[in-house]
Protein backbone atom coordinates (compact mmCIF):
# COMPACT_ATOMS: atom_id res chain seq x y z
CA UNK A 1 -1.93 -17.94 -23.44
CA UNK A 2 -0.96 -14.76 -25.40
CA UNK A 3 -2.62 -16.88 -28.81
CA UNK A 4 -5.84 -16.91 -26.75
CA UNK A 5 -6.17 -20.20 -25.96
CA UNK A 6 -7.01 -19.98 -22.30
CA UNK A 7 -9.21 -23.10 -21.62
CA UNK A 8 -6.46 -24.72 -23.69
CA UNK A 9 -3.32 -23.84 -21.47
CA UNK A 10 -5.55 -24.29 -18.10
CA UNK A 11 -5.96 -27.69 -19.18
CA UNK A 12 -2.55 -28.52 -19.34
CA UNK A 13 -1.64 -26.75 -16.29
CA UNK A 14 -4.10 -28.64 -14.13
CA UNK A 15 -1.86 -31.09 -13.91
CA UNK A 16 0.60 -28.77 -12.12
CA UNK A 17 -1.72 -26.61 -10.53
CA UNK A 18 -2.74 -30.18 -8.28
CA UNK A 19 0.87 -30.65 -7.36
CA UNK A 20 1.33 -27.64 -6.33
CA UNK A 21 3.21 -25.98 -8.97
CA UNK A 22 3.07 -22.01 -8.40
CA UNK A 23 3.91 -21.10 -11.79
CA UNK A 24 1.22 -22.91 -12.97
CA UNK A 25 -0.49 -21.52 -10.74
CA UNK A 26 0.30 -17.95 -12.05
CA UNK A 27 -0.25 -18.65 -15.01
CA UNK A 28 -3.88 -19.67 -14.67
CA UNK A 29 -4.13 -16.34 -13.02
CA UNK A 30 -3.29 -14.80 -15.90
CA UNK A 31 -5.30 -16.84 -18.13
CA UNK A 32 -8.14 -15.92 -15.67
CA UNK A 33 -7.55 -12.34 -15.55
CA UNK A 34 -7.67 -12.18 -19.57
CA UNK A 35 -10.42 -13.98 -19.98
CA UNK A 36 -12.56 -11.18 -17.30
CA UNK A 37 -12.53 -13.96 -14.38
CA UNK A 38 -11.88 -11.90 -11.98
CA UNK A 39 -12.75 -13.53 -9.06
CA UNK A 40 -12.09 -16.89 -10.06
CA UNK A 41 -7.94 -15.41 -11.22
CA UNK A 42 -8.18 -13.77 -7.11
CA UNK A 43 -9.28 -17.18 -5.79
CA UNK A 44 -6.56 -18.28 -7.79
CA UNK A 45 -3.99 -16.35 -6.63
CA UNK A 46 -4.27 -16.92 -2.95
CA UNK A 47 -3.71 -20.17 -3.31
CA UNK A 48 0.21 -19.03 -4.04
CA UNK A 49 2.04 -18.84 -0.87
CA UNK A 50 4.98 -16.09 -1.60
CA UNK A 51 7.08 -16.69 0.96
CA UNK A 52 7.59 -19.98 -0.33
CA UNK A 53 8.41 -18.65 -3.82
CA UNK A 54 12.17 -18.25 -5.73
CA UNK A 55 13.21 -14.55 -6.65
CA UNK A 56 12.20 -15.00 -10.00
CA UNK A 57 9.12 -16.43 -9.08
CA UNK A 58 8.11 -13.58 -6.56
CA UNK A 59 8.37 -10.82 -9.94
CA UNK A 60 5.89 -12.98 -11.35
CA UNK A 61 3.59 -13.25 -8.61
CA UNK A 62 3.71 -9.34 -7.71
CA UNK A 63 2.90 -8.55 -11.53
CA UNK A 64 0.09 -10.90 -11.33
CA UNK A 65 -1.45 -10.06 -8.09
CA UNK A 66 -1.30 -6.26 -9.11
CA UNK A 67 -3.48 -7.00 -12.36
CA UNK A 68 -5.87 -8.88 -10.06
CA UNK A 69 -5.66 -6.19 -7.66
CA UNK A 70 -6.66 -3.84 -9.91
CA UNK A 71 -9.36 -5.40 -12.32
CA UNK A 72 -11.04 -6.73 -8.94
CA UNK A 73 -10.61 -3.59 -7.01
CA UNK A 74 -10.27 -5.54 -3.85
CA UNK A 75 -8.46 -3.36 -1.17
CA UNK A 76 -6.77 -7.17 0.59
CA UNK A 77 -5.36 -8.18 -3.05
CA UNK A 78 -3.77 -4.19 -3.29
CA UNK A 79 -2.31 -4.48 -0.06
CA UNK A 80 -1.09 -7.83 -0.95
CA UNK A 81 0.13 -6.85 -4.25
CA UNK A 82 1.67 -3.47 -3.31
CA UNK A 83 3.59 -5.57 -0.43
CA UNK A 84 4.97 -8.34 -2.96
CA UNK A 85 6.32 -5.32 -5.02
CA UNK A 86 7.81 -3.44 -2.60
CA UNK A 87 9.75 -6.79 -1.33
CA UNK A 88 11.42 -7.46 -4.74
CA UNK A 89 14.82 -5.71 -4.18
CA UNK A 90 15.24 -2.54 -4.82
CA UNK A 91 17.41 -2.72 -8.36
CA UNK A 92 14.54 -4.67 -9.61
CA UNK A 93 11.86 -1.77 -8.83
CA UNK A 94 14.13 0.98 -9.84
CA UNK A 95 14.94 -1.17 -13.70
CA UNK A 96 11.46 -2.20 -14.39
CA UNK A 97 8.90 0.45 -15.45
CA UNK A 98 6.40 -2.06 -15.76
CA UNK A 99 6.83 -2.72 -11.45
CA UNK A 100 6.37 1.66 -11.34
CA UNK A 101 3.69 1.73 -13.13
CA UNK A 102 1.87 -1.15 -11.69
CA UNK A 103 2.48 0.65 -8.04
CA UNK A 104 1.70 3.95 -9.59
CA UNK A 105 -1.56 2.78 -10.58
CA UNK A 106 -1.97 0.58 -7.40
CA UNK A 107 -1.70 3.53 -5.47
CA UNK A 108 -3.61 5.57 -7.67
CA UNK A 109 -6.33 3.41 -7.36
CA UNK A 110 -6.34 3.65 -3.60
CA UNK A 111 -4.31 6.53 -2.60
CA UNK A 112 -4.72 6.15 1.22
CA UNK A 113 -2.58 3.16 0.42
């Protein structure tokens, strides 16, 4: 993905993708949002259920829905994404400047949010 290859790597995570696989799953969303797919990457994404997701998983999903969130503009994927962030645990917000500034610009974006 970060050579470029998009089509490449969402070939071999289709496989994945139709089992189910939420990291593959992610990862097409960020193949998608890269490429400019916007809504194809949000479509995407709500097919990821979070709740059903490991800790380390959820970091990736919150990271992801927050670029979709924001190169869609779509007010349901900022609430989502500003709500997957704020449920990672609190040392994880505080450590990661990458999480602030995602938020920062989430709510920046929207700031009756």
């Amino acid at each position: 993905i970060d050579e470029g290859r998009y089509e490449e790597a969402e070939q071999l995570l289709s496989g994945p993708v139709e089992k189910g696989n939420p990291i593959a799953k992610l990862l097409i969303v960020d193949c998608r949002v890269r490429r400019g797919r916007t809504a194809s990457a949000r479509e995407r994404l709500l097919t990821v259920q979070p709740d059903q997701l490991s800790d380390r998983t959820r970091h990736a999903y919150a990271v992801a829905a927050s670029l979709v969130a924001l190169s869609s503009r779509d007010p349901e994927i900022r609430a989502m994404a500003i709500h997957a962030i704020r449920a990672l645990p609190p040392s994880a917000q505080e450590s990661d400047e990458s999480l602030r500034l995602l938020i920062r610009a989430l709510n920046d974006d929207n700031p009756a949010v």
